[in-house]
C-alpha atoms as a PDB file:
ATOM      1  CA  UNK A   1      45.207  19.263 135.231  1.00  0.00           C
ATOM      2  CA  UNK A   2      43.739  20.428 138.501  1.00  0.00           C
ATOM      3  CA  UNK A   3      40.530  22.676 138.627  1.00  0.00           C
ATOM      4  CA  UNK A   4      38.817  23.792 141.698  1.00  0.00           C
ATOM      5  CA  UNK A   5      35.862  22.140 142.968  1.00  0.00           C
ATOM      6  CA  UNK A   6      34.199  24.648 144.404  1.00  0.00           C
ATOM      7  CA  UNK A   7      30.662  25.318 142.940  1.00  0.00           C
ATOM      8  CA  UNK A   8      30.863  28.882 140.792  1.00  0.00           C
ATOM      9  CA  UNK A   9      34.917  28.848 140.823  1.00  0.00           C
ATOM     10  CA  UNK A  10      36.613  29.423 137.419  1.00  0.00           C
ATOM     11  CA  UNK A  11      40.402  28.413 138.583  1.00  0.00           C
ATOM     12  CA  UNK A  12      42.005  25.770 137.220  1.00  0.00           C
ATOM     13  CA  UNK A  13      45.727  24.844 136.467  1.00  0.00           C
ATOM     14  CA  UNK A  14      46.512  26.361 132.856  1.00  0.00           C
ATOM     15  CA  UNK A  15      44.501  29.091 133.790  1.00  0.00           C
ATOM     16  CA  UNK A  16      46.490  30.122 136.542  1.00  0.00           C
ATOM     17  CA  UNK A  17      49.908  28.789 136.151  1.00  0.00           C
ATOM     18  CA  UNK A  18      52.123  31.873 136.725  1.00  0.00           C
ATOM     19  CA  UNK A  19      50.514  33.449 139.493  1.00  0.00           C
ATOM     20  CA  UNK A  20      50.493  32.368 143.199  1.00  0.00           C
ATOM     21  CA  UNK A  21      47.002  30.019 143.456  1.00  0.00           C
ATOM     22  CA  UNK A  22      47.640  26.970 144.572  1.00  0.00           C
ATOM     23  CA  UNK A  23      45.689  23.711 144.317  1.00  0.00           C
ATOM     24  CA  UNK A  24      44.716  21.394 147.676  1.00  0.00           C
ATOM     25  CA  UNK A  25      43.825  18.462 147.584  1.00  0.00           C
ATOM     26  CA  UNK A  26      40.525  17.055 150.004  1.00  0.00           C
ATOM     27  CA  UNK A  27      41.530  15.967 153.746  1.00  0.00           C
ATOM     28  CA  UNK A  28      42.062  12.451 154.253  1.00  0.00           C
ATOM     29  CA  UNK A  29      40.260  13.060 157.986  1.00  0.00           C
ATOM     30  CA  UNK A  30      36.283  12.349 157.700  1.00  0.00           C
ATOM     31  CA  UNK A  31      35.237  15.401 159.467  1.00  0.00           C
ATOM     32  CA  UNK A  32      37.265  17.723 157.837  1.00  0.00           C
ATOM     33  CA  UNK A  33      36.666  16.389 154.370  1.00  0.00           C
ATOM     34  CA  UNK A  34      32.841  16.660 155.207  1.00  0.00           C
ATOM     35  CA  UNK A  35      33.152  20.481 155.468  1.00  0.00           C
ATOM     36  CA  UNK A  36      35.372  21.096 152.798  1.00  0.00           C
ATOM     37  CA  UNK A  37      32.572  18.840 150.524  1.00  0.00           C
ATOM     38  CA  UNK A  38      29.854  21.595 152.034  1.00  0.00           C
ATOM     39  CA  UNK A  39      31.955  24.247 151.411  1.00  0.00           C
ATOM     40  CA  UNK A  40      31.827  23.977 147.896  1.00  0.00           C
ATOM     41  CA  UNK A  41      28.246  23.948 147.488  1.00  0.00           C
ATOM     42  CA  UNK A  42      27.653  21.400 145.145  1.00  0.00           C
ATOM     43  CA  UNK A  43      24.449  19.885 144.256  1.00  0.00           C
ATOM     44  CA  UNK A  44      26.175  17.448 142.190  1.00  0.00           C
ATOM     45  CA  UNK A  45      28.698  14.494 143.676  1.00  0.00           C
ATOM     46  CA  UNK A  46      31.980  14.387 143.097  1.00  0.00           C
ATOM     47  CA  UNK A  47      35.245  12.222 143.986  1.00  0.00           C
ATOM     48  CA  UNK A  48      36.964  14.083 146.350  1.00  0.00           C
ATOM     49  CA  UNK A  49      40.185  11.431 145.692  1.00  0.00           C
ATOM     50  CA  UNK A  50      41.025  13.531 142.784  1.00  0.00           C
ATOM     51  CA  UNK A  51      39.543  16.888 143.485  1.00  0.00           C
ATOM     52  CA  UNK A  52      41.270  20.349 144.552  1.00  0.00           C
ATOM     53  CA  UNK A  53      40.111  23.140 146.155  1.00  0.00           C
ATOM     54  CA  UNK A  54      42.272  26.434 145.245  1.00  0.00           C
ATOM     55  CA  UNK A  55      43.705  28.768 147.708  1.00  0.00           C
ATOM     56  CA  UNK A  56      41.559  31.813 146.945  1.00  0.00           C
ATOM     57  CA  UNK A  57      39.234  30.323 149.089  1.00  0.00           C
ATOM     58  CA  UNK A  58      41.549  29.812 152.358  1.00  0.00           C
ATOM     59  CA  UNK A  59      42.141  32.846 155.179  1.00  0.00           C
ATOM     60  CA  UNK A  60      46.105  34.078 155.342  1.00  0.00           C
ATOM     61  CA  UNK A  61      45.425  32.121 158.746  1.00  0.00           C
ATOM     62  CA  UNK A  62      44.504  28.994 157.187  1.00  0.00           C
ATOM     63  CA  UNK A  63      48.352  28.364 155.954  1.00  0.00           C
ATOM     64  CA  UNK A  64      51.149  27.237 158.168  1.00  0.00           C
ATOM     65  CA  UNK A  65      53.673  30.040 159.156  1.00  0.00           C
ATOM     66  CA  UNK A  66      57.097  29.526 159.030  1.00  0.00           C
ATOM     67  CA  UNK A  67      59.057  31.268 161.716  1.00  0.00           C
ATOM     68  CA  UNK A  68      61.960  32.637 159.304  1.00  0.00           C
ATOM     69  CA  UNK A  69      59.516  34.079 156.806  1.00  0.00           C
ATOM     70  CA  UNK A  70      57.477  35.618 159.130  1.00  0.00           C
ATOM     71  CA  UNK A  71      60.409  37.441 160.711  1.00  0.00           C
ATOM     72  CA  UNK A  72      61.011  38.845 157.057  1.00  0.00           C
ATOM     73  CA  UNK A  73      57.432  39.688 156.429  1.00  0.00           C
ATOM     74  CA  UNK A  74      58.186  37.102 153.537  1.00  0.00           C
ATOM     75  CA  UNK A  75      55.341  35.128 152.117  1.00  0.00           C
ATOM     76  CA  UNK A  76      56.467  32.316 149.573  1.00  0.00           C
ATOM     77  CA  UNK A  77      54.505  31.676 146.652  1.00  0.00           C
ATOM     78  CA  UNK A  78      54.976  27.860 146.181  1.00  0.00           C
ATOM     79  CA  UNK A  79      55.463  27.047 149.782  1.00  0.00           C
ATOM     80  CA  UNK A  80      52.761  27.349 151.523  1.00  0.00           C
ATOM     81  CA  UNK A  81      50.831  24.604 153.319  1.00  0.00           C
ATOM     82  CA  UNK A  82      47.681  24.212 154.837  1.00  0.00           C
ATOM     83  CA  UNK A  83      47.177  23.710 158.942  1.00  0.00           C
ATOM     84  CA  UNK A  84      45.336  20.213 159.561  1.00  0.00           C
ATOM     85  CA  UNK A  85      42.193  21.897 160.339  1.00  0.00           C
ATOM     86  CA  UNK A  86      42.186  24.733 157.957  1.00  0.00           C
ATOM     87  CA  UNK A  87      38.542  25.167 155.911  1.00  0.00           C
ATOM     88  CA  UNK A  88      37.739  26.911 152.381  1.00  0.00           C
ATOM     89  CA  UNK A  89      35.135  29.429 153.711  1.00  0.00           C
ATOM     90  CA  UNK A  90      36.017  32.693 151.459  1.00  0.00           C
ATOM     91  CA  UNK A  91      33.459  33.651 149.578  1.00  0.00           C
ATOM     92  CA  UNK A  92      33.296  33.800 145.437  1.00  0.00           C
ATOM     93  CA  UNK A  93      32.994  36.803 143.552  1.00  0.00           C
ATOM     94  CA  UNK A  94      29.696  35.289 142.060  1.00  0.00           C
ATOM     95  CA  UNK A  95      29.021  36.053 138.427  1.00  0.00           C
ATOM     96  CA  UNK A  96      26.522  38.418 136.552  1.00  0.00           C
ATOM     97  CA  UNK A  97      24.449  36.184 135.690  1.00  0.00           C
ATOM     98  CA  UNK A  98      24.228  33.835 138.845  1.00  0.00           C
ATOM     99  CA  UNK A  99      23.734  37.604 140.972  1.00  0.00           C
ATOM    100  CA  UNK A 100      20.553  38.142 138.582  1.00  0.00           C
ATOM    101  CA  UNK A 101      18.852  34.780 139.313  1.00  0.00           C
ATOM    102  CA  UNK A 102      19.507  35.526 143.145  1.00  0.00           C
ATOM    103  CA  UNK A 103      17.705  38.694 142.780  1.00  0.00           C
ATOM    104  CA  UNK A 104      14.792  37.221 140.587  1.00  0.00           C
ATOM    105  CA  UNK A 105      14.544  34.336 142.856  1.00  0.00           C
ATOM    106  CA  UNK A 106      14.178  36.957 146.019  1.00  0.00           C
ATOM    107  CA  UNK A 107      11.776  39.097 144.234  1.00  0.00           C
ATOM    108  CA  UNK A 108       9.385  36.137 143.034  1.00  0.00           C
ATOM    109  CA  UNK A 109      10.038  34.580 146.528  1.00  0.00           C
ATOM    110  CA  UNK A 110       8.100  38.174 148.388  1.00  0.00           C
ATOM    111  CA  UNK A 111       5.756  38.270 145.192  1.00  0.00           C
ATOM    112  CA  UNK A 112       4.693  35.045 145.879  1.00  0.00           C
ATOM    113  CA  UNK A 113       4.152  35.737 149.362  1.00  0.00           C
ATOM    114  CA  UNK A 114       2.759  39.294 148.544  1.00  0.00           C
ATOM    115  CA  UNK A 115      -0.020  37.373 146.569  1.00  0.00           C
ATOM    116  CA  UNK A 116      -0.954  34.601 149.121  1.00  0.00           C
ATOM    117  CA  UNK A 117      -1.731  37.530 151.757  1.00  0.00           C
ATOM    118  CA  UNK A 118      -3.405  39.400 149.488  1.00  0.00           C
ATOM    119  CA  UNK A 119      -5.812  36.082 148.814  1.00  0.00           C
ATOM    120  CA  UNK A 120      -6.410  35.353 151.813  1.00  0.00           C
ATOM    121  CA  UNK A 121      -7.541  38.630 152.874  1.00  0.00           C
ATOM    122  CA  UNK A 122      -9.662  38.818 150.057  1.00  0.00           C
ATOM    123  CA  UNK A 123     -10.992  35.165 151.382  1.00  0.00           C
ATOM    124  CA  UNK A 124     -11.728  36.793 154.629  1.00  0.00           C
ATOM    125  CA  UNK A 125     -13.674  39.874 153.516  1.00  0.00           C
ATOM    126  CA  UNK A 126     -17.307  39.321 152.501  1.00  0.00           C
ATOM    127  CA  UNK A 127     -18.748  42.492 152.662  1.00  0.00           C
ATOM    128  CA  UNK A 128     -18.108  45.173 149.595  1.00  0.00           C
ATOM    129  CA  UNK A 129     -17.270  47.952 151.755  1.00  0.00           C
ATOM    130  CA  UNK A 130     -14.319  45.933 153.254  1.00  0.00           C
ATOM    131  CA  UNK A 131     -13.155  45.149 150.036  1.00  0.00           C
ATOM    132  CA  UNK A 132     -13.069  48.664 148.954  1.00  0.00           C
ATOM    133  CA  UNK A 133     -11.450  49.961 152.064  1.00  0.00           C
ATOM    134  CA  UNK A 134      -8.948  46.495 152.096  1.00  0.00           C
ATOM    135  CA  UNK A 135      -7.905  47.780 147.879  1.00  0.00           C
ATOM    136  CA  UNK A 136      -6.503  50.765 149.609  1.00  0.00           C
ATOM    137  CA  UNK A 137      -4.446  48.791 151.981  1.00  0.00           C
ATOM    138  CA  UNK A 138      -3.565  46.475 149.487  1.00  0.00           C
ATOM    139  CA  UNK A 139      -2.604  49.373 147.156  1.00  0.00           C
ATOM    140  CA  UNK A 140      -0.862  50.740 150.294  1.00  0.00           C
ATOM    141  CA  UNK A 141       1.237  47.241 150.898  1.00  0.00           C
ATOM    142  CA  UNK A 142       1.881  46.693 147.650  1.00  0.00           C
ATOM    143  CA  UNK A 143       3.797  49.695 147.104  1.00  0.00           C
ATOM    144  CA  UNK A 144       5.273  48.852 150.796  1.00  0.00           C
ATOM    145  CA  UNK A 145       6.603  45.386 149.569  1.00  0.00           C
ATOM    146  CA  UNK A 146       7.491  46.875 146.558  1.00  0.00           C
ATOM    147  CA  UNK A 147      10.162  49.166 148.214  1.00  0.00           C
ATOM    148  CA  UNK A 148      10.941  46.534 150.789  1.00  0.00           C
ATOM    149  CA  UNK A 149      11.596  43.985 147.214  1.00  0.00           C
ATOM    150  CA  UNK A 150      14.300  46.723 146.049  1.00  0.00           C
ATOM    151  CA  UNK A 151      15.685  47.490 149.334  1.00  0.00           C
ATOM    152  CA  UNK A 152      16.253  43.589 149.679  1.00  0.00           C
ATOM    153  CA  UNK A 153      17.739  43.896 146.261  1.00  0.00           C
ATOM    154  CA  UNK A 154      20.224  46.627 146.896  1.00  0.00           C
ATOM    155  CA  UNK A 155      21.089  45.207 149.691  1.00  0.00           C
ATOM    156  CA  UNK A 156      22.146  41.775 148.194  1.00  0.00           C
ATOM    157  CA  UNK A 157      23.880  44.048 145.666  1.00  0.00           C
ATOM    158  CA  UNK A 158      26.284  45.630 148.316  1.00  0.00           C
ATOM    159  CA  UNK A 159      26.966  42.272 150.282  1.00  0.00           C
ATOM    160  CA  UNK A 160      28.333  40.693 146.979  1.00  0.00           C
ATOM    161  CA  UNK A 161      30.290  44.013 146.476  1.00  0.00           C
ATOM    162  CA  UNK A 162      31.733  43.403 149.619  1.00  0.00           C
ATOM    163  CA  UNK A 163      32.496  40.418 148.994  1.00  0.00           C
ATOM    164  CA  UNK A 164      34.119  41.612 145.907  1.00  0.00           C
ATOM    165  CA  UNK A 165      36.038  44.418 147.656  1.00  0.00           C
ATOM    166  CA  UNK A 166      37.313  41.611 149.647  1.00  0.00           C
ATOM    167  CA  UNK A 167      38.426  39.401 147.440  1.00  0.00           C
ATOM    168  CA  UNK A 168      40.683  42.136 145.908  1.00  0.00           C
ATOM    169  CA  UNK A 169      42.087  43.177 149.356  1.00  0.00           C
ATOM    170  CA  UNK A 170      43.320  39.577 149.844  1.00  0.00           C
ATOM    171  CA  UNK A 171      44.748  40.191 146.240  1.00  0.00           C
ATOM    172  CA  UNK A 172      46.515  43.261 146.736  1.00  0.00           C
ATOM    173  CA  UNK A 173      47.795  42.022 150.155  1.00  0.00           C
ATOM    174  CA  UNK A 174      49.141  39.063 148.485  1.00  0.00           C
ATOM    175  CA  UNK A 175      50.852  41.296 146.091  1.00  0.00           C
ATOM    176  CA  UNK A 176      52.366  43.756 148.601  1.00  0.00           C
ATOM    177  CA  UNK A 177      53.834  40.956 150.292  1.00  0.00           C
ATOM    178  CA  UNK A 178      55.938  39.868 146.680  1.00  0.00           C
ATOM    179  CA  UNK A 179      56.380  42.993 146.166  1.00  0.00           C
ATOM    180  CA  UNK A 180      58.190  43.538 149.954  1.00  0.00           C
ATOM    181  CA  UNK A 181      60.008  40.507 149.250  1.00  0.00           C
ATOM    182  CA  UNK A 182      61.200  41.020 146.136  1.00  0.00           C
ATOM    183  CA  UNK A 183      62.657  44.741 147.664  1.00  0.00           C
ATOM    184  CA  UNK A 184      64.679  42.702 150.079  1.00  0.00           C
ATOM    185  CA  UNK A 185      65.768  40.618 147.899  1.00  0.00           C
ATOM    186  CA  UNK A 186      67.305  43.628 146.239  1.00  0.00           C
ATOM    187  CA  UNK A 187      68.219  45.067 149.394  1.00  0.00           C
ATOM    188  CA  UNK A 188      70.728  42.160 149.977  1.00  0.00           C
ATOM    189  CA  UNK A 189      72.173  42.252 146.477  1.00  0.00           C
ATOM    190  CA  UNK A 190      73.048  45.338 146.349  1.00  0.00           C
ATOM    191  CA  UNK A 191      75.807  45.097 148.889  1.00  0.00           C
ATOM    192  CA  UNK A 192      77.278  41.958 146.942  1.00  0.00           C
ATOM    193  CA  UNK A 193      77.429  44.258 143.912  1.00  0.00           C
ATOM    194  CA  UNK A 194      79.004  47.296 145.404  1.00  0.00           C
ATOM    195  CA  UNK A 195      82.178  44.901 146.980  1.00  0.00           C
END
């Protein structure tokens, strides 16, 4: 039963059966197989013989068109197949907890920092005036790296509800084009009916 192998990504087979995610398996082409491995973002190894990537993580441009069902505006569910050179770049909706540990990693990353240019000025400065005059600037930066730390955090924040925003465009497009199909469909059938 199929799961995907990209790192953070939840899909798998039973899971999904039912709706329109499909399951690729790794290029056979060394180059290509290379960046679908670094796509995934995964520290540990796997065998990509029997792994699958799943297509919430391919482009609508990353899947072969078919001449007939673009003149419908049709897109198939089941048959759709990847171009040669297509590559899993769309981004996951990254969990709670995962977006928490990217924010405490930032904020200890520029608290780290903060600390090591705070020692090394206080290195630097011998005399006690300076050091009274440099706790004001410190005071001064620290507050100043303090609002830069939650700026940095709201702004991670928004990117992964972009992402987010993004990922359920791509749904909802997905779902307009059933939904168009599915209209013509009944579009044809109901002249059939009425003879």
């Amino acid at each position: 039963m199929p799961g995907c192998a990209v790192y953070g990504c939840k899909s798998y087979s039973r899971k999904t059966k039912g709706t329109d995610i499909r399951y690729y398996e790794f290029p056979k082409q060394g180059d290509i197989c290379a960046k679908w491995i670094a796509a995934c973002r995964r520290k540990d190894k796997f065998n990509t013989k029997n792994a699958y990537v799943c297509s919430l993580h391919f482009n609508e441009t990353s899947f072969q068109t078919n001449l007939k069902h673009e003149l419908l505006n049709y897109t198939p569910k089941n048959n759709r197949n990847l171009k040669e050179d297509a590559n899993p770049y769309l981004s996951l909706i990254i969990s709670k907890r995962l977006r928490k540990r990217k924010i405490q990693d930032e904020v200890t990353n520029i608290l780290s920092c903060k600390r090591s240019t705070i020692d090394f000025q206080e290195h630097q400065d011998n005399n006690a005036f300076d050091n009274v005059s440099n706790l004001g600037n410190q005071t001064f930066l620290s507050l100043k790296e303090d609002e830069i730390t939650s700026l940095k955090s709201q702004l991670l924040e928004m990117e992964l509800k972009i992402a987010d925003l993004q990922k359920q465009n791509q749904l909802l497009m997905t779902e307009r084009n059933e939904a168009i199909a599915k209209l013509k469909d009944m579009e044809n059938t109901i002249p059939e009916k009425i003879t």
